[in-house]
N, C-alpha and C. Protein backbone atom coordinates (compact mmCIF):
# COMPACT_ATOMS: atom_id res chain seq x y z
N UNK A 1 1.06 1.20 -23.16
CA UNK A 1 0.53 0.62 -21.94
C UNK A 1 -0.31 1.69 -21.25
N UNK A 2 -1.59 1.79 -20.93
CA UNK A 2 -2.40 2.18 -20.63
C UNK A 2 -1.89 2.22 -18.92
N UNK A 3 -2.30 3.89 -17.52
CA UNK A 3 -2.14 3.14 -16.67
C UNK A 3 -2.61 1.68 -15.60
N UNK A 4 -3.56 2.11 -16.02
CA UNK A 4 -4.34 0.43 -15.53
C UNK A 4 -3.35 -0.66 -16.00
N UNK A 5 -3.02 -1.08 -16.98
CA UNK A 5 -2.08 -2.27 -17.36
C UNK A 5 -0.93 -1.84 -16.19
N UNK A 6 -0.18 -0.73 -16.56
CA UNK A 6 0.96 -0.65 -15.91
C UNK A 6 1.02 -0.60 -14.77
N UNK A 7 -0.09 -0.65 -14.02
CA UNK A 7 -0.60 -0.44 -12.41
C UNK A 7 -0.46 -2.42 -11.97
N UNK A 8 -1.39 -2.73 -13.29
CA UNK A 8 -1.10 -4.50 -13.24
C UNK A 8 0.20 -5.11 -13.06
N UNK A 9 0.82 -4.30 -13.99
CA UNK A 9 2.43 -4.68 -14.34
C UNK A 9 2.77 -4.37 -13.41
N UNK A 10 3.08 -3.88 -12.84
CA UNK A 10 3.85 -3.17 -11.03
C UNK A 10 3.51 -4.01 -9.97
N UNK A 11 2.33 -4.13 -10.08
CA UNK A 11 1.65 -4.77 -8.67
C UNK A 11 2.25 -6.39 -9.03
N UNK A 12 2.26 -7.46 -10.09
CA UNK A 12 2.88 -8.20 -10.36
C UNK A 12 4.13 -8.25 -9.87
N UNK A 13 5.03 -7.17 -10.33
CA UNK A 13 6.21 -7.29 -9.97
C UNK A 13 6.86 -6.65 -8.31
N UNK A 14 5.59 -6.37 -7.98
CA UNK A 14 6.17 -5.89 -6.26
C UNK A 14 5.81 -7.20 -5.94
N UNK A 15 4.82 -8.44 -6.33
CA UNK A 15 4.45 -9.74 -5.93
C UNK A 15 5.73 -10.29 -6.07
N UNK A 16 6.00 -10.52 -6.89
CA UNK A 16 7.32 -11.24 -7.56
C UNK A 16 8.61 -11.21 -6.74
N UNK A 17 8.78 -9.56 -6.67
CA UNK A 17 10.47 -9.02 -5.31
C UNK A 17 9.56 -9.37 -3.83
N UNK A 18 8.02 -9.47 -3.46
CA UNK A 18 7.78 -9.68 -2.01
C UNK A 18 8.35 -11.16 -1.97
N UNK A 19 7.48 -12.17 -3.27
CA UNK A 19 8.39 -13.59 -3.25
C UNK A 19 9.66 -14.00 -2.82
N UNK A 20 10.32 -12.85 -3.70
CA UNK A 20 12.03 -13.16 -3.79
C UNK A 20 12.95 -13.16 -2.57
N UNK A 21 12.63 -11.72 -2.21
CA UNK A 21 12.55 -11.17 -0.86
C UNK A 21 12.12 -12.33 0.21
N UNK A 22 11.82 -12.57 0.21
CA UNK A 22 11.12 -13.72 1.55
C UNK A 22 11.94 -14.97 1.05
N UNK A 23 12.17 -15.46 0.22
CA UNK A 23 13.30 -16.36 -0.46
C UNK A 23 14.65 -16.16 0.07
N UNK A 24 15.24 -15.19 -0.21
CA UNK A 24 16.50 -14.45 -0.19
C UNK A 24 16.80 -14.32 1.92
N UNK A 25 15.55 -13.91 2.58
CA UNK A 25 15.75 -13.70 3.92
C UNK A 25 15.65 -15.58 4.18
N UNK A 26 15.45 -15.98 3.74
CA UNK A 26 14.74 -17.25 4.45
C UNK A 26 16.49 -18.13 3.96
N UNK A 27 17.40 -17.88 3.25
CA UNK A 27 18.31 -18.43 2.51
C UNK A 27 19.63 -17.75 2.84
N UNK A 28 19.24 -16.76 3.37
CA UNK A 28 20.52 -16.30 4.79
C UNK A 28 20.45 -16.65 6.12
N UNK A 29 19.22 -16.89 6.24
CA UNK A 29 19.49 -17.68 7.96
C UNK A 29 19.72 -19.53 7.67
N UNK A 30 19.11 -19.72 6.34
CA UNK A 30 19.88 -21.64 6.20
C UNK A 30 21.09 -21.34 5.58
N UNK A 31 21.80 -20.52 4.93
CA UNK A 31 23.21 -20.70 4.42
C UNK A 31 24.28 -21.14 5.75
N UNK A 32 24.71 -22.03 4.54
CA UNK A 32 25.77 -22.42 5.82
C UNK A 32 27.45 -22.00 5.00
N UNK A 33 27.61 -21.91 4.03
CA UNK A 33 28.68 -21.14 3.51
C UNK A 33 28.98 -19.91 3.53
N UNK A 34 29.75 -19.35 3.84
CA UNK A 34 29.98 -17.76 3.98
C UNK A 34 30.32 -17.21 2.84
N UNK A 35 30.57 -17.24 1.81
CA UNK A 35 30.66 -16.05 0.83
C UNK A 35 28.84 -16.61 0.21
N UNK A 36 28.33 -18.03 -0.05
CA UNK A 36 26.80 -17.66 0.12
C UNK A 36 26.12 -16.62 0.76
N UNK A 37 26.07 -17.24 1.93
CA UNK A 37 25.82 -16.07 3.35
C UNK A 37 25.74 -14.35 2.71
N UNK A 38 27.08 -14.18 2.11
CA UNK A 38 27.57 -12.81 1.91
C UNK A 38 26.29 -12.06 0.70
N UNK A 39 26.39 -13.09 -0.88
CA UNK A 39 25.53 -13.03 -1.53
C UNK A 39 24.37 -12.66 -1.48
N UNK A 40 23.75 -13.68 -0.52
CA UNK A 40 21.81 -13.49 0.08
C UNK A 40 22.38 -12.62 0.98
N UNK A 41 22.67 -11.57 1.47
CA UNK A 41 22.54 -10.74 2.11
C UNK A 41 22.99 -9.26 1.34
N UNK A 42 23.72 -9.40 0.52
CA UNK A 42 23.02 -8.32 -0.28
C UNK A 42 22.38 -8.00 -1.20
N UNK A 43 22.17 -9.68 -1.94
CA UNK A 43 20.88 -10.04 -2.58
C UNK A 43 19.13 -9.19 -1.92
N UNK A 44 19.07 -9.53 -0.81
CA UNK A 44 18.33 -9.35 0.23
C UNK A 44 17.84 -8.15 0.23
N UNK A 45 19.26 -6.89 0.21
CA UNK A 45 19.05 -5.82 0.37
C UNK A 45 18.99 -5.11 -0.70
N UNK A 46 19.17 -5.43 -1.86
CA UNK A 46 19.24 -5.04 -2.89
C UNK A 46 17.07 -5.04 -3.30
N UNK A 47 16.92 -6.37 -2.84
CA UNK A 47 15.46 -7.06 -3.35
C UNK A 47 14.49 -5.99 -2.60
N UNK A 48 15.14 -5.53 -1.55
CA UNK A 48 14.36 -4.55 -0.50
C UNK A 48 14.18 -3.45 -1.08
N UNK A 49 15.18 -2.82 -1.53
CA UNK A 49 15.49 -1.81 -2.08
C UNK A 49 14.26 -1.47 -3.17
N UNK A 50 14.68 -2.60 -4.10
CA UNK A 50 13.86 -2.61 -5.41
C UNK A 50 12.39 -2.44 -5.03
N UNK A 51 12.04 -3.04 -4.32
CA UNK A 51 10.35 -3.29 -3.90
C UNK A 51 9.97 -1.93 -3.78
N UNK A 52 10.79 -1.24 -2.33
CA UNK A 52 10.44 0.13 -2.39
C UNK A 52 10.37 0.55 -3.38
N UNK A 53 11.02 0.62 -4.66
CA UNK A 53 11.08 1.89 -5.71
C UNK A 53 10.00 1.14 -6.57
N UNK A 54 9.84 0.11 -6.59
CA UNK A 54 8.63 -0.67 -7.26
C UNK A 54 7.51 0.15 -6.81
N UNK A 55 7.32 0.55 -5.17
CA UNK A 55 5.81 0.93 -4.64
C UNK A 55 5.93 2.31 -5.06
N UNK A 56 7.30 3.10 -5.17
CA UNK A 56 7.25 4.55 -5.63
C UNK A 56 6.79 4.64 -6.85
N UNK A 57 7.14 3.83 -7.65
CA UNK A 57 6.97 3.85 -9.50
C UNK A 57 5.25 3.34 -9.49
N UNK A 58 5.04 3.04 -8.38
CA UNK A 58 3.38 2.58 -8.08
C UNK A 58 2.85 3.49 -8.16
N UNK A 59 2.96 4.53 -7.12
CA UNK A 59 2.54 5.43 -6.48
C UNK A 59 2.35 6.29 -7.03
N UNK A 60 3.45 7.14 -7.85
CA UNK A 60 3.93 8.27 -8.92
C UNK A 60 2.99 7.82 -9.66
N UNK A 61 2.47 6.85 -10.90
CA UNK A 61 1.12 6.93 -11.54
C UNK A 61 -0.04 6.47 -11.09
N UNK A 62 0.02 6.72 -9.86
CA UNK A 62 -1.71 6.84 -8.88
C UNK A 62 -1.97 5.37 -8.73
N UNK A 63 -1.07 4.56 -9.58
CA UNK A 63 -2.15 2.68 -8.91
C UNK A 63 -1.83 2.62 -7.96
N UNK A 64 -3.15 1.84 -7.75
CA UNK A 64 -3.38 1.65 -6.39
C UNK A 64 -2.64 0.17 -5.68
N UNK A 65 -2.65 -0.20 -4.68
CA UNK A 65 -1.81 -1.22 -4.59
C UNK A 65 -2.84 -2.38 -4.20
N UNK A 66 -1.94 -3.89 -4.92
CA UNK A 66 -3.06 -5.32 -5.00
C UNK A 66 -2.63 -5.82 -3.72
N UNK A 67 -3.02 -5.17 -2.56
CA UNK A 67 -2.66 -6.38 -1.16
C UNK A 67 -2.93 -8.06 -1.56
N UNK A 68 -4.27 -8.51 -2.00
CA UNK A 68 -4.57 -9.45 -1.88
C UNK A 68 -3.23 -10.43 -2.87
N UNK A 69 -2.67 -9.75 -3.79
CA UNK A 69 -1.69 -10.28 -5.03
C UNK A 69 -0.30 -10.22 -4.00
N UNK A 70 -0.07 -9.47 -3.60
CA UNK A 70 1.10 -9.39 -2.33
C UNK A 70 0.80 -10.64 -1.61
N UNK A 71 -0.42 -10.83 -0.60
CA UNK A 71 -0.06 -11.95 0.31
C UNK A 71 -0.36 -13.25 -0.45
N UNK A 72 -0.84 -13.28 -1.99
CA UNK A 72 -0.65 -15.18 -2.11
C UNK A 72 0.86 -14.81 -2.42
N UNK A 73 1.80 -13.82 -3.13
CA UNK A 73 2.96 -14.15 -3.41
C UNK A 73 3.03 -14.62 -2.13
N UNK A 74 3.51 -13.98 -1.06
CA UNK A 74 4.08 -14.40 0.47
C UNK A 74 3.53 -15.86 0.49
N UNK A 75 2.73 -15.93 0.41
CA UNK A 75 1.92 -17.55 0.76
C UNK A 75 2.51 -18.34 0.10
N UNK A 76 2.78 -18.22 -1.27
CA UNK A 76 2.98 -18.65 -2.01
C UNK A 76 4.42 -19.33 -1.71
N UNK A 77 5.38 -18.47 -1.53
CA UNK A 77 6.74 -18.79 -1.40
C UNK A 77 6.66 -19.73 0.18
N UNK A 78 6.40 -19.51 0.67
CA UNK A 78 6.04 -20.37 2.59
C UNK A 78 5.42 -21.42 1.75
N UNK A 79 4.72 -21.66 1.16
CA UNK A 79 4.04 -23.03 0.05
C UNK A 79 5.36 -23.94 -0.82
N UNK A 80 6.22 -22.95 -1.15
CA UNK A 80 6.77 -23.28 -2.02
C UNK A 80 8.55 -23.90 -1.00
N UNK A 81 8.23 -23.60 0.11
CA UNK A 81 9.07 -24.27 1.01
C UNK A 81 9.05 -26.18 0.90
N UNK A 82 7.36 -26.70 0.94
CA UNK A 82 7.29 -28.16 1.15
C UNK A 82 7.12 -28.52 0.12
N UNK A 83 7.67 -27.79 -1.05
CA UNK A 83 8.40 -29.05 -2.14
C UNK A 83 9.26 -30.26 -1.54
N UNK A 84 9.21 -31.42 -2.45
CA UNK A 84 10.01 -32.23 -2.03
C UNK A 84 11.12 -32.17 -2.81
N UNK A 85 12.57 -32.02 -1.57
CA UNK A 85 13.70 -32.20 -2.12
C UNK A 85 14.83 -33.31 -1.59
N UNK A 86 14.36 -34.35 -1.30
CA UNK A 86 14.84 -35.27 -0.90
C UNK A 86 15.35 -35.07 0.68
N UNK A 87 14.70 -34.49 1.06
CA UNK A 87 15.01 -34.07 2.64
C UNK A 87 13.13 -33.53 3.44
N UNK A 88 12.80 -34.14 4.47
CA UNK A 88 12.01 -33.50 5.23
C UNK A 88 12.11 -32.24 6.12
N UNK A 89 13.20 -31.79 6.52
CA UNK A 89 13.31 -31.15 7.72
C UNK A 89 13.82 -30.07 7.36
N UNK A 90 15.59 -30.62 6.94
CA UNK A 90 16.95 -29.92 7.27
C UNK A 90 16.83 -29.29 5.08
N UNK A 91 17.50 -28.31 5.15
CA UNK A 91 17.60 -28.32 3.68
C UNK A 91 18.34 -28.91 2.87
N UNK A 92 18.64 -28.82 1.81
CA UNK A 92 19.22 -29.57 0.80
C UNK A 92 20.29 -29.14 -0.22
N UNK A 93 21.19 -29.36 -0.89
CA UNK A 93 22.04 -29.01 -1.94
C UNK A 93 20.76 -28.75 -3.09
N UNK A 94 20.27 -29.69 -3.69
CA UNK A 94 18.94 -29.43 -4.60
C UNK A 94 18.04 -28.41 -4.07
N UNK A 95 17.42 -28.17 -2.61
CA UNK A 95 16.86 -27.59 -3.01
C UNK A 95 17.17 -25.73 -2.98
N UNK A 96 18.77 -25.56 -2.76
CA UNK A 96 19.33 -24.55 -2.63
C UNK A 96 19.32 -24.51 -4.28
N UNK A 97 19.75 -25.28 -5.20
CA UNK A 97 20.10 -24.82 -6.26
C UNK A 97 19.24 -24.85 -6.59
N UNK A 98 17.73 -25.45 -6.54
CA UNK A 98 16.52 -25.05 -7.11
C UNK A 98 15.75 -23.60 -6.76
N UNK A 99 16.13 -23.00 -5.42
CA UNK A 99 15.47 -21.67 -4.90
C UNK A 99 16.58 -20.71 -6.02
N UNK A 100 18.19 -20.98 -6.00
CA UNK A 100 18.64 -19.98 -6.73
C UNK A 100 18.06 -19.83 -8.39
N UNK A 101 17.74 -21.36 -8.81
CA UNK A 101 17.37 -21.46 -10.20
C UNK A 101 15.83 -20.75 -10.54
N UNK A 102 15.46 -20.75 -9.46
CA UNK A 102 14.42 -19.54 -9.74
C UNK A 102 14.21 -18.38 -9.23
N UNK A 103 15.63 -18.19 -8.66
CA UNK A 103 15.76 -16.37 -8.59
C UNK A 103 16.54 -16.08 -9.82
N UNK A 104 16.79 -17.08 -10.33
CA UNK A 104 17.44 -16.56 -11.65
C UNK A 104 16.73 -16.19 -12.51
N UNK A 105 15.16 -16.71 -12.55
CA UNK A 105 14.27 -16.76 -13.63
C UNK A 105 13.44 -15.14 -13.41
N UNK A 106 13.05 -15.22 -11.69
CA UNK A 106 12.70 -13.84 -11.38
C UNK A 106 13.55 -12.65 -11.54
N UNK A 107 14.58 -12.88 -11.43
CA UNK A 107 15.81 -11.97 -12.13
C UNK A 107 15.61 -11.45 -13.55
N UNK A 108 15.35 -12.29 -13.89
CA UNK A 108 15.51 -12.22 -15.42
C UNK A 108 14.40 -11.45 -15.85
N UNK A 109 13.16 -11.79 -15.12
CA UNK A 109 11.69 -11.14 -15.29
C UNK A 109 12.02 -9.57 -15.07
N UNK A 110 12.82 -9.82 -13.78
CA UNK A 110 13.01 -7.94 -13.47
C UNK A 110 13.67 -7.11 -14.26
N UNK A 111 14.70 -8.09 -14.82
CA UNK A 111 15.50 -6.97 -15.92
C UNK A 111 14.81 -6.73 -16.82
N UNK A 112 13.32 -7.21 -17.55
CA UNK A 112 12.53 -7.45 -18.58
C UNK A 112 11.87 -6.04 -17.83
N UNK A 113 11.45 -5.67 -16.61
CA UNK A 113 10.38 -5.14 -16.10
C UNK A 113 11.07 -3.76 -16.38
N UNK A 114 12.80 -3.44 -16.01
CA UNK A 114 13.46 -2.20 -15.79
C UNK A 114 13.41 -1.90 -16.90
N UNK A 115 13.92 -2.89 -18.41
CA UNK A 115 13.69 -2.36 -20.20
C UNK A 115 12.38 -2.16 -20.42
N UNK A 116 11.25 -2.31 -20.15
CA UNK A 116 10.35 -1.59 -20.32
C UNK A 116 10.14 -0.74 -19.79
N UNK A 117 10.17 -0.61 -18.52
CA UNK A 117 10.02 0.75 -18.13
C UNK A 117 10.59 1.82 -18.95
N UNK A 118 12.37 1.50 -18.74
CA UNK A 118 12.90 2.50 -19.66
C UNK A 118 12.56 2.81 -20.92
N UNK A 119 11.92 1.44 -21.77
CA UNK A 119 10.91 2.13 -22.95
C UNK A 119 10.00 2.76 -23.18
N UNK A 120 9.18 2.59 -22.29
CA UNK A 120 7.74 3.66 -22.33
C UNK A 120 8.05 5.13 -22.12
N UNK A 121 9.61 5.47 -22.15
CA UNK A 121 9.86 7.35 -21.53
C UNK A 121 8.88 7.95 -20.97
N UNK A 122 7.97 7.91 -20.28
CA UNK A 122 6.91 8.36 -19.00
C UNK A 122 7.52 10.06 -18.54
N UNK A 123 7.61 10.93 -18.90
CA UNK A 123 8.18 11.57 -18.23
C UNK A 123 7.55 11.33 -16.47
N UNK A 124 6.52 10.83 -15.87
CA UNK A 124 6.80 10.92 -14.83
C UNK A 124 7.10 9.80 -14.31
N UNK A 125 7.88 9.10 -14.79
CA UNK A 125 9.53 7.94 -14.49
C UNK A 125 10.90 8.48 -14.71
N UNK A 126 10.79 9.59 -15.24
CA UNK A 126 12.23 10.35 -15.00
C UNK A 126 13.32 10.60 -14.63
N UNK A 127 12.75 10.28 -13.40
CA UNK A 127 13.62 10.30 -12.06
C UNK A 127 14.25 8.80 -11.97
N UNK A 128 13.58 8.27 -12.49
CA UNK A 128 14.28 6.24 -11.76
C UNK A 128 15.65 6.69 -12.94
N UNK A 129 16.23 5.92 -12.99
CA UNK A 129 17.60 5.20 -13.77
C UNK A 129 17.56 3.62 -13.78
N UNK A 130 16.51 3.43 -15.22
CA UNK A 130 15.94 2.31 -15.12
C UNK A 130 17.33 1.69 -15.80
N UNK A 131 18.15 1.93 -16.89
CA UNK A 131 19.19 1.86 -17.11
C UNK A 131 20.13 1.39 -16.32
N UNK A 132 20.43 2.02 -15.16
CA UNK A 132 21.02 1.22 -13.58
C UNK A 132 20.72 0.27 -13.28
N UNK A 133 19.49 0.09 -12.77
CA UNK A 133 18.62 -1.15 -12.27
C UNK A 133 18.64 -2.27 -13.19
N UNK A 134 18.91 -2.23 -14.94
CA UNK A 134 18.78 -2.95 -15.85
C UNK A 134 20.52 -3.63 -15.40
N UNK A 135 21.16 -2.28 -15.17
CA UNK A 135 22.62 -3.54 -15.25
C UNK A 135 23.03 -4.20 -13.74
N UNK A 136 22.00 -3.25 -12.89
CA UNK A 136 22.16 -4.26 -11.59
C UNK A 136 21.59 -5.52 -11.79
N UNK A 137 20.31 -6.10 -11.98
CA UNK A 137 19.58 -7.10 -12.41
C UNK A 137 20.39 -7.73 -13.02
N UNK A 138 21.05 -7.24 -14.30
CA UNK A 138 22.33 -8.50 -14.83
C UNK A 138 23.26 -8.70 -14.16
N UNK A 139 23.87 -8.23 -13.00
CA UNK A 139 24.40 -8.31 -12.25
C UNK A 139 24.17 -9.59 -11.45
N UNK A 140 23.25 -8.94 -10.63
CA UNK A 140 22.42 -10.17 -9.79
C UNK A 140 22.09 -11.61 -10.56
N UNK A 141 21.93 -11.41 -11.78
CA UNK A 141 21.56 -12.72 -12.25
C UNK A 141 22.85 -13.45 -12.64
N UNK A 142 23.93 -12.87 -13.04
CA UNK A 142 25.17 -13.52 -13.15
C UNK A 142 25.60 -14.02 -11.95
N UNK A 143 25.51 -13.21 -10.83
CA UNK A 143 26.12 -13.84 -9.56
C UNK A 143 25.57 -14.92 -9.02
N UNK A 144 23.53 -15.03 -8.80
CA UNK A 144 22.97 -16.46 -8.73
C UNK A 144 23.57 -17.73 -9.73
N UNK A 145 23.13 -16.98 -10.64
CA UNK A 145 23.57 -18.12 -11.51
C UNK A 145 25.66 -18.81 -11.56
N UNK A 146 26.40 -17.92 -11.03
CA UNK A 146 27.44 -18.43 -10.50
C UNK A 146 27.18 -19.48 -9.20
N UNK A 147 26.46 -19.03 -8.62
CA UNK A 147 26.15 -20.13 -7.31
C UNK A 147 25.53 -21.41 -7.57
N UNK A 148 24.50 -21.23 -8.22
CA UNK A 148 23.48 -22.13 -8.75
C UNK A 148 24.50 -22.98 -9.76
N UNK A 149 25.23 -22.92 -10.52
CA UNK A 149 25.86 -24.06 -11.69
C UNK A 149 27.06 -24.35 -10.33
N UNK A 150 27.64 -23.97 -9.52
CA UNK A 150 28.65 -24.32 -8.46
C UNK A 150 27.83 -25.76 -7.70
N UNK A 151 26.35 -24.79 -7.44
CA UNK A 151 26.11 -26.09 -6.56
C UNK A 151 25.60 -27.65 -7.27
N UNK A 152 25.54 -27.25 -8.37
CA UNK A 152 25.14 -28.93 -9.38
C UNK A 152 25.77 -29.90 -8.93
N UNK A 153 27.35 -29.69 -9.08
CA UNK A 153 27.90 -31.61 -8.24
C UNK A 153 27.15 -31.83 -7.42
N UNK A 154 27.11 -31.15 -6.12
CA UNK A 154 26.94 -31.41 -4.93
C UNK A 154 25.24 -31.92 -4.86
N UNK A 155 24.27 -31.43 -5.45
CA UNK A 155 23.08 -31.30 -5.49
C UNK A 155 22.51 -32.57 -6.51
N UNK A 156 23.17 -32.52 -7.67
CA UNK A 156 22.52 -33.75 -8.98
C UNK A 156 23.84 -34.82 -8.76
N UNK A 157 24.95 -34.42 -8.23
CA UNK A 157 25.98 -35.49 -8.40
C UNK A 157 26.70 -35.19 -9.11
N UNK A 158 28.21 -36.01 -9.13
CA UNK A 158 29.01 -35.60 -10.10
C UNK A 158 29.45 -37.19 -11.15
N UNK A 159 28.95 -37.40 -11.77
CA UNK A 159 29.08 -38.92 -12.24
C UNK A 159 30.07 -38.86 -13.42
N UNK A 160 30.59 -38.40 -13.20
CA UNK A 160 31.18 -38.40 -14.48
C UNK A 160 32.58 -39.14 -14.19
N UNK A 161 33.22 -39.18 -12.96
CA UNK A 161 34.08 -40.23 -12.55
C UNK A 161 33.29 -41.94 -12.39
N UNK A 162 32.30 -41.42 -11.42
CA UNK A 162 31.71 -42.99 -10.88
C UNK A 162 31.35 -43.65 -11.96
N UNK A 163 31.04 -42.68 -13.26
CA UNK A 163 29.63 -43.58 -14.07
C UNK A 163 30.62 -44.61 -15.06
N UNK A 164 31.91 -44.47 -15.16
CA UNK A 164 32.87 -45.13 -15.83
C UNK A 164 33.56 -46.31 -14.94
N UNK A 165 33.75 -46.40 -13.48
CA UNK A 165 34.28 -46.87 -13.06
C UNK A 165 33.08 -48.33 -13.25
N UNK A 166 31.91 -48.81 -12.96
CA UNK A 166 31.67 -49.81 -13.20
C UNK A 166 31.64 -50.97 -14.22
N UNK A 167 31.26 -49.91 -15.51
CA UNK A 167 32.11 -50.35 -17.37
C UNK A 167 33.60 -50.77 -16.65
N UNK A 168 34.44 -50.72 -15.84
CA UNK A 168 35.71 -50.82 -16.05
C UNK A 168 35.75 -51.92 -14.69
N UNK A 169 35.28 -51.94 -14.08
CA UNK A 169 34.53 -53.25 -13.11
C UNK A 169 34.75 -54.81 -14.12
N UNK A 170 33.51 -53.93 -15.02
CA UNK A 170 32.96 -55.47 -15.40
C UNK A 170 34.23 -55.50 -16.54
N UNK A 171 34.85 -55.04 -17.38
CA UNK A 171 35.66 -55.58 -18.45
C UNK A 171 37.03 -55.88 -17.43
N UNK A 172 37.14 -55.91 -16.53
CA UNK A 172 38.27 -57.01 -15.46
C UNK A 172 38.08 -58.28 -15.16
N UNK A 173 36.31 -57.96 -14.94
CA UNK A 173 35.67 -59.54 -13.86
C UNK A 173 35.96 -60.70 -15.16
């Protein structure tokens, strides 16, 4: 990877944690469950965290930074609010498990972003412990994804009682 690519690659992925990040803050002030609550908030700080060392790992090979790629992410995610999730206003079971189902996916991107890093040995990446960050990221993605398959009844339904009870309706009538 040439630095120009990897300057691309970075600036992508500080887009990606500004997304998440603005996701993650926006999903602690609607949580209404408290060990949720608990999650996006150190989800949150964790996503903060990362960004910074994203702009250091920027910085350290001289790219320069894509403002304009930063604010459509931001835009992007404030865009990505008036999806329809069967609700106008107030939020939703769906569309909570749909924001986690794609921090799971950006998750997944990041742990992709920390194994490469750690592959290219850069000596001047040295200093990160991309190795760390690789098993925090699996971390983080196990714990969304614990939330996200929790909230499915509640969000798609749970039919698996109801969808029998009418078959058993009609072989009475």
């Amino acid at each position: 990877m040439s630095d120009r690519e990897l300057g691309i690659y970075l600036n992508d992925h500080i887009s990606g944690a500004t997304a998440g990040l603005e996701t993650a803050r926006r999903a602690v002030s609607n949580s209404t469950d408290p060990e949720r609550t608990r999650m996006w908030r150190d989800f949150e700080a964790q996503v903060s965290d990362e960004r910074e060392l994203l702009k250091a790992i920027r910085d350290r090979i001289e790219a320069k930074p894509n403002i304009p790629k930063y604010a459509i992410a931001w835009a992007g995610e404030k865009l990505g609010r008036l999806k329809l999730n069967g609700r106008l206003i107030r939020q939703s079971d769906l569309g909570q498990m749909l924001e986690l189902e794609m921090l799971v996916v950006g998750v997944t991107g990041k742990l992709s972003l920390w194994r490469a890093l750690e592959r290219l040995e850069d000596p001047r990446l040295s200093a990160f412990d991309f190795n760390d960050l690789a098993s925090q990221a699996e971390a983080q993605r196990s714990r969304l994804e614990q939330f996200r398959i929790n909230l499915v009844p509640a969000a798609l339904g749970d039919r698996s009682t109801s969808a029998s009870k009418p078959e058993e309706s009609k072989l009475e009538a």
